[in-house]
N, C-alpha and C. Protein backbone atom coordinates (compact mmCIF):
# COMPACT_ATOMS: atom_id res chain seq x y z
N UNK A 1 0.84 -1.18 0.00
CA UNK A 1 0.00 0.00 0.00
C UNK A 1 0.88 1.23 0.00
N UNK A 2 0.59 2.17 -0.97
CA UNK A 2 1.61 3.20 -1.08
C UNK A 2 1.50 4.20 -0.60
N UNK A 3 0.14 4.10 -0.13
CA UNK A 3 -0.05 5.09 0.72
C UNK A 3 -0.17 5.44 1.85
N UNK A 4 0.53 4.28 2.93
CA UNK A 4 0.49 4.16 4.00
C UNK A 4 2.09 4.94 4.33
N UNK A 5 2.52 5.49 3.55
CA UNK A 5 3.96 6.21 4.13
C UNK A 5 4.07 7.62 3.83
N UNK A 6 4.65 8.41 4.36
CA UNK A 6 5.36 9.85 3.78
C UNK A 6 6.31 9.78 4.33
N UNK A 7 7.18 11.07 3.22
CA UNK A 7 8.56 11.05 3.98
C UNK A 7 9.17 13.07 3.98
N UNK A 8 9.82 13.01 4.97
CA UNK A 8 10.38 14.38 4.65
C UNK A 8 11.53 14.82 4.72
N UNK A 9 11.90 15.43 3.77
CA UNK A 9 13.15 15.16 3.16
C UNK A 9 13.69 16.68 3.51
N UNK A 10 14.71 16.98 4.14
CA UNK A 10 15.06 18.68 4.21
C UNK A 10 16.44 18.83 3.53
N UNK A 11 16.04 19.62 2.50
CA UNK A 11 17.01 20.46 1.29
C UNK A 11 18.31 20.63 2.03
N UNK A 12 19.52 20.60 0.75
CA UNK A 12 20.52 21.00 1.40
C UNK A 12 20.73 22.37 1.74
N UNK A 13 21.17 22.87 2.66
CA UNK A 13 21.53 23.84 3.38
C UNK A 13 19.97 25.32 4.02
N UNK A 14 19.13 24.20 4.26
CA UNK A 14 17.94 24.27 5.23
C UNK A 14 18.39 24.16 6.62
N UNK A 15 18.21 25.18 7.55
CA UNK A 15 18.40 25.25 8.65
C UNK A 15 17.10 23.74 9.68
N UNK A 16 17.93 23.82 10.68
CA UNK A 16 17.44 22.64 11.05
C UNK A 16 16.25 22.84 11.96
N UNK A 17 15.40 23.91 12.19
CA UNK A 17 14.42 23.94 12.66
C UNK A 17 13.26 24.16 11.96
N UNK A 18 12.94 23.71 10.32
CA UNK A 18 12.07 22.85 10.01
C UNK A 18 11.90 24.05 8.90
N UNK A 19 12.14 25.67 8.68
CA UNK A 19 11.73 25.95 7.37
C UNK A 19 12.98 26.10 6.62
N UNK A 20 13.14 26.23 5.19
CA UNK A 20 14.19 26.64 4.83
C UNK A 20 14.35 28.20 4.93
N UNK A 21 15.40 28.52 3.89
CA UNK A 21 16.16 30.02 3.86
C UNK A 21 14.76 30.98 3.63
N UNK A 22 13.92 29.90 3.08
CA UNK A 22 12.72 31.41 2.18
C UNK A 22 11.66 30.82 3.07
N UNK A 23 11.54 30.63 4.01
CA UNK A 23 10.59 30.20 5.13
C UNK A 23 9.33 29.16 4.38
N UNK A 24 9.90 28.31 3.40
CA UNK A 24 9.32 27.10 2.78
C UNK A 24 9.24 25.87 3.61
N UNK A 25 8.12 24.67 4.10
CA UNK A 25 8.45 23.95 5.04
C UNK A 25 9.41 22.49 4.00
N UNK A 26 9.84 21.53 5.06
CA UNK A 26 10.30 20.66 4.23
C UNK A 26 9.70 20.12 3.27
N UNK A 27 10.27 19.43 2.00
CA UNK A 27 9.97 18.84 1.11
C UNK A 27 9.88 17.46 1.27
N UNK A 28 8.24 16.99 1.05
CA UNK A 28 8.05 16.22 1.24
C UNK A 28 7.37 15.16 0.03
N UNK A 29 7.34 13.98 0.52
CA UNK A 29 6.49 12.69 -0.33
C UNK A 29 5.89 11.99 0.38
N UNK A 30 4.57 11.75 -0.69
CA UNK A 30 3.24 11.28 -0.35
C UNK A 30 3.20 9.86 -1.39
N UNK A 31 3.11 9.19 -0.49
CA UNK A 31 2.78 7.57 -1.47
C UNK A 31 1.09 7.91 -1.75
N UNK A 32 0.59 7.44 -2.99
CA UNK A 32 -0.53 7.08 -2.98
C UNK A 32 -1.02 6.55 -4.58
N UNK A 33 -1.87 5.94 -4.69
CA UNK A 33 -2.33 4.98 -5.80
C UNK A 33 -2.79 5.67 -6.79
N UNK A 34 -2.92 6.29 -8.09
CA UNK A 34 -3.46 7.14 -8.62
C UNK A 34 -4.65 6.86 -9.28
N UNK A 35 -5.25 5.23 -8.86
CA UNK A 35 -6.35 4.64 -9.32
C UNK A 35 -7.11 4.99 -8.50
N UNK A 36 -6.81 5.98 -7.16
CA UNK A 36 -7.50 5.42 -6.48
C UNK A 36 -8.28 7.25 -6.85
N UNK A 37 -9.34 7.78 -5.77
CA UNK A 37 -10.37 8.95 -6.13
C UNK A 37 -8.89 9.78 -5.52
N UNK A 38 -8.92 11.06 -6.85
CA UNK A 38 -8.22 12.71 -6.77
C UNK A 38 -8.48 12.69 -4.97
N UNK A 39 -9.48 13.03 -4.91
CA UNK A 39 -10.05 13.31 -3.55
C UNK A 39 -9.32 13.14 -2.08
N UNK A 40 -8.96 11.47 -2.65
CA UNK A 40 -8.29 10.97 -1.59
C UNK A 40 -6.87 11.58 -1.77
N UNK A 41 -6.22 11.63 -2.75
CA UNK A 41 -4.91 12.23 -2.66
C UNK A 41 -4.83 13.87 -2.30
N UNK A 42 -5.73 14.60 -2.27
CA UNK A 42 -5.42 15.85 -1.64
C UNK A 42 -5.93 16.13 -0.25
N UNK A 43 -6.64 14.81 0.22
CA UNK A 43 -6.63 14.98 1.57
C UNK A 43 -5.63 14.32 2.58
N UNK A 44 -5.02 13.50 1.77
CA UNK A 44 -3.42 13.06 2.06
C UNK A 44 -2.46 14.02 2.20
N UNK A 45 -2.54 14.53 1.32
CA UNK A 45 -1.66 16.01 0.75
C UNK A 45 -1.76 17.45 2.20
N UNK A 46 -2.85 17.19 1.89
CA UNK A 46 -3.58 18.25 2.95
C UNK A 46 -3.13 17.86 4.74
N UNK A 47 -3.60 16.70 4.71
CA UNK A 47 -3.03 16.15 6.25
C UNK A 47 -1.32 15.81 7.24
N UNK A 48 -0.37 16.13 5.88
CA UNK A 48 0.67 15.88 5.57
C UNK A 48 1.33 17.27 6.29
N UNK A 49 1.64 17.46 7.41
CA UNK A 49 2.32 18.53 7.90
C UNK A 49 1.53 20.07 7.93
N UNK A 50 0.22 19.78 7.50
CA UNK A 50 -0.87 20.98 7.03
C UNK A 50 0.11 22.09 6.24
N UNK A 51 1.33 21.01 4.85
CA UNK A 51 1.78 22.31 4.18
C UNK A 51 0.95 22.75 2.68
N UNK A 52 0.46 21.82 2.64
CA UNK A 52 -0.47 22.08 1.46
C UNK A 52 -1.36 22.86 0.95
N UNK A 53 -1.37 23.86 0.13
CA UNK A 53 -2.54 24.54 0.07
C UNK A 53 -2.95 24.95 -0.99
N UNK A 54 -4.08 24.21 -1.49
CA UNK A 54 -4.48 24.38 -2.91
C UNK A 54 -4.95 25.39 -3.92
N UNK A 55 -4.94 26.88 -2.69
CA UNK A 55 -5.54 27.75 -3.38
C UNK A 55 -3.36 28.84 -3.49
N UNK A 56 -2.40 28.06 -3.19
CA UNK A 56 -1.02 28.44 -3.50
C UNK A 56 -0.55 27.88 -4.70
N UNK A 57 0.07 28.78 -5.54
CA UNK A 57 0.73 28.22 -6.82
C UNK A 57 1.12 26.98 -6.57
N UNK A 58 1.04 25.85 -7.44
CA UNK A 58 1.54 24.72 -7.58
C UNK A 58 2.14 23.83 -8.28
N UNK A 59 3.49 23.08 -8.74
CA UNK A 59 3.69 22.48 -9.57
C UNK A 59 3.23 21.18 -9.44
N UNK A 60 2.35 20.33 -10.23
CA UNK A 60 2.15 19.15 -10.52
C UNK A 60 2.94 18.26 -11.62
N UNK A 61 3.56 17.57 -11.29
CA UNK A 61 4.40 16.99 -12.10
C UNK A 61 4.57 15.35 -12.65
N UNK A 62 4.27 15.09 -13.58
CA UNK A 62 3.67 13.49 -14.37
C UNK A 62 4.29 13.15 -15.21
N UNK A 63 5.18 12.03 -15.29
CA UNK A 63 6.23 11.78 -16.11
C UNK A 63 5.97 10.33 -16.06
N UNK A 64 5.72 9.78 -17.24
CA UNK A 64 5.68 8.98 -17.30
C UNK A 64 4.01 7.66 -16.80
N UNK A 65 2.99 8.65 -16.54
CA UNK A 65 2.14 7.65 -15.51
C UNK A 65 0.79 7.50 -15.83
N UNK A 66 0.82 8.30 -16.71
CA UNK A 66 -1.03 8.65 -16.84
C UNK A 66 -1.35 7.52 -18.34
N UNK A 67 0.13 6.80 -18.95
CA UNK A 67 -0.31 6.02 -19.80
C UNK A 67 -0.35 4.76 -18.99
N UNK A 68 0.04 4.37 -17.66
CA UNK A 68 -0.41 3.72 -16.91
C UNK A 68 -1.87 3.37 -16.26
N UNK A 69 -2.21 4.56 -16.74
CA UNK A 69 -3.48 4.64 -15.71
C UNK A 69 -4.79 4.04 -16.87
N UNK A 70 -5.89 3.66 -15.65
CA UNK A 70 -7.30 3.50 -16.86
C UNK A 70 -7.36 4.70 -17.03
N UNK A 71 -8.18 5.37 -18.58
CA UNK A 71 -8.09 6.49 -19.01
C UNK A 71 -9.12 7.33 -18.10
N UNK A 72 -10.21 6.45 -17.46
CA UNK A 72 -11.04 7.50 -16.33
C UNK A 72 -10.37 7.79 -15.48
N UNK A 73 -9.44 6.96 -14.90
CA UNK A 73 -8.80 7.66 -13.81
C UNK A 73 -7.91 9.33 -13.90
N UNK A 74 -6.94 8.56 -15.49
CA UNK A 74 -6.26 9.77 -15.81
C UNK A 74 -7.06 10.83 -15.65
N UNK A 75 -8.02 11.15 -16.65
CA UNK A 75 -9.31 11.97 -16.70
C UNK A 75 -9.38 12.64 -15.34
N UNK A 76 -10.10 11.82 -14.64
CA UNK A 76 -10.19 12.45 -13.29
C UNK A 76 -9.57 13.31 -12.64
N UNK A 77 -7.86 12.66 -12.58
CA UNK A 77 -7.08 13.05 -11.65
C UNK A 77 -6.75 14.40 -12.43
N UNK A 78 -6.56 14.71 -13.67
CA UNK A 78 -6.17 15.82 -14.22
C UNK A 78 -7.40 16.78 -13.78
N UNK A 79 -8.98 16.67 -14.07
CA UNK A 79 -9.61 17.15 -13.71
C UNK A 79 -9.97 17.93 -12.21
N UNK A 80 -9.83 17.00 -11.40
CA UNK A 80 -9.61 16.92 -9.93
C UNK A 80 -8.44 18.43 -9.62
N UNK A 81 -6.86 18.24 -10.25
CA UNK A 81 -5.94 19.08 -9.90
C UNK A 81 -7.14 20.52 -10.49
N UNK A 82 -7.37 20.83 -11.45
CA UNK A 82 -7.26 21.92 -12.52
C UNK A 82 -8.89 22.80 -11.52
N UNK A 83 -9.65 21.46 -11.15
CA UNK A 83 -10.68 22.23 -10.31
C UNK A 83 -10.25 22.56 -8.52
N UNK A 84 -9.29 22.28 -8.03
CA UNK A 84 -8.93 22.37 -7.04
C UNK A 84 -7.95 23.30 -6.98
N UNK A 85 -7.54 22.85 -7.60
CA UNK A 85 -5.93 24.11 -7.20
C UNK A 85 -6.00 25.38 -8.45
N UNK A 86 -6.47 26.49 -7.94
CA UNK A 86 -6.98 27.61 -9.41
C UNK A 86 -5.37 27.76 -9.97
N UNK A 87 -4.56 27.91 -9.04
CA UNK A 87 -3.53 28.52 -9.45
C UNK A 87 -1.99 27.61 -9.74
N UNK A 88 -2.60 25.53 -10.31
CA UNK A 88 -1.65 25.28 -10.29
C UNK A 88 -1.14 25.01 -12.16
N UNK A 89 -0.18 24.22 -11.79
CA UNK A 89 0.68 24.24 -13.54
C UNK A 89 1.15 22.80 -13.47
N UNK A 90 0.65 21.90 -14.82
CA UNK A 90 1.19 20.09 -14.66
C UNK A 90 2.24 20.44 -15.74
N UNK A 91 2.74 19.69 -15.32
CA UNK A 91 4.07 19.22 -16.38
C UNK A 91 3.94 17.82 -16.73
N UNK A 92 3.61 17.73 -17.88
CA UNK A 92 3.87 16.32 -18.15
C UNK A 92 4.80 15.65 -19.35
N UNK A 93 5.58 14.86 -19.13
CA UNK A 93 5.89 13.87 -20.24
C UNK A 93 5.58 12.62 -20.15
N UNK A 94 4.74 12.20 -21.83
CA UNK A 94 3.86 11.00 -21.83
C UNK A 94 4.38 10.52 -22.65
N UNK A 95 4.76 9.28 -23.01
CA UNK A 95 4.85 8.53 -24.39
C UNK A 95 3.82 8.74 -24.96
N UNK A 96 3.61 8.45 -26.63
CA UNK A 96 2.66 8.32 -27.12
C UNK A 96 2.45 7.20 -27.41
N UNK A 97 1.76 5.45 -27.40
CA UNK A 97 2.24 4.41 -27.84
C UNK A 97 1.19 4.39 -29.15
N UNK A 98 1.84 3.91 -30.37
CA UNK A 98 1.15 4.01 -31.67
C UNK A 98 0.06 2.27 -31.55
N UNK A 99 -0.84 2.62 -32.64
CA UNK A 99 -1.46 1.01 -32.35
C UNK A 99 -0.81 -0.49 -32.76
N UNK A 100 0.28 -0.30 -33.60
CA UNK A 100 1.35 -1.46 -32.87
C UNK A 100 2.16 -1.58 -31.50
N UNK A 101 1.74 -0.51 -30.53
CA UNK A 101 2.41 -0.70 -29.61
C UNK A 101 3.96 0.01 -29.31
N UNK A 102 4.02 0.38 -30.37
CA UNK A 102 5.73 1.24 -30.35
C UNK A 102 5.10 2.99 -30.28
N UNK A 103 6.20 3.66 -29.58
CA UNK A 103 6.32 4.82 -30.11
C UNK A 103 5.48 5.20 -31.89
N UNK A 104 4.67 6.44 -31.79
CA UNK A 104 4.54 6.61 -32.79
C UNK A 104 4.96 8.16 -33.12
């Protein structure tokens, strides 16, 4: 279950009482399933050190995963970010797989 963990990770040369230089809190990771409901991952997100905040600029970042996913889920989860967070930005790189299966 991947979502039974987080971790927090503090940047190099972050002072050691928990924000960095620009009073940012640590950088952290959130396990979680992307099959599973948007919903659940931003209340993960959200419960996670209460640094989260969806109405703060945000990078979302997807490399590689959404051709993993069933296409409702993808759907969703893109949907989910774009209605939640007004002010965030995805980055993605996707393969494209052609209908033999290779790169097209």
């Amino acid at each position: 279950d991947a979502g039974g963990y987080s971790v927090s990770v503090r940047l190099k040369g972050a002072p050691s009482g928990g924000d960095d230089d620009y009073g940012n809190p640590p950088y952290r990771l959130v396990g979680h399933d992307l099959r599973d409901p948007p919903a659940l991952l931003f209340a993960k997100l959200r419960s996670v050190g209460g640094a989260f905040d969806p109405a703060a600029p945000t990078l979302f970042l997807s490399e590689c995963v959404q051709m993993y996913l069933p296409e409702r889920s993808a759907r969703d989860l893109l949907c989910h970010v774009g209605a939640s967070c007004p002010d965030a930005r995805v980055a993605m790189y996707e393969p494209i797989i052609g209908p033999e299966g290779r790169d097209a």
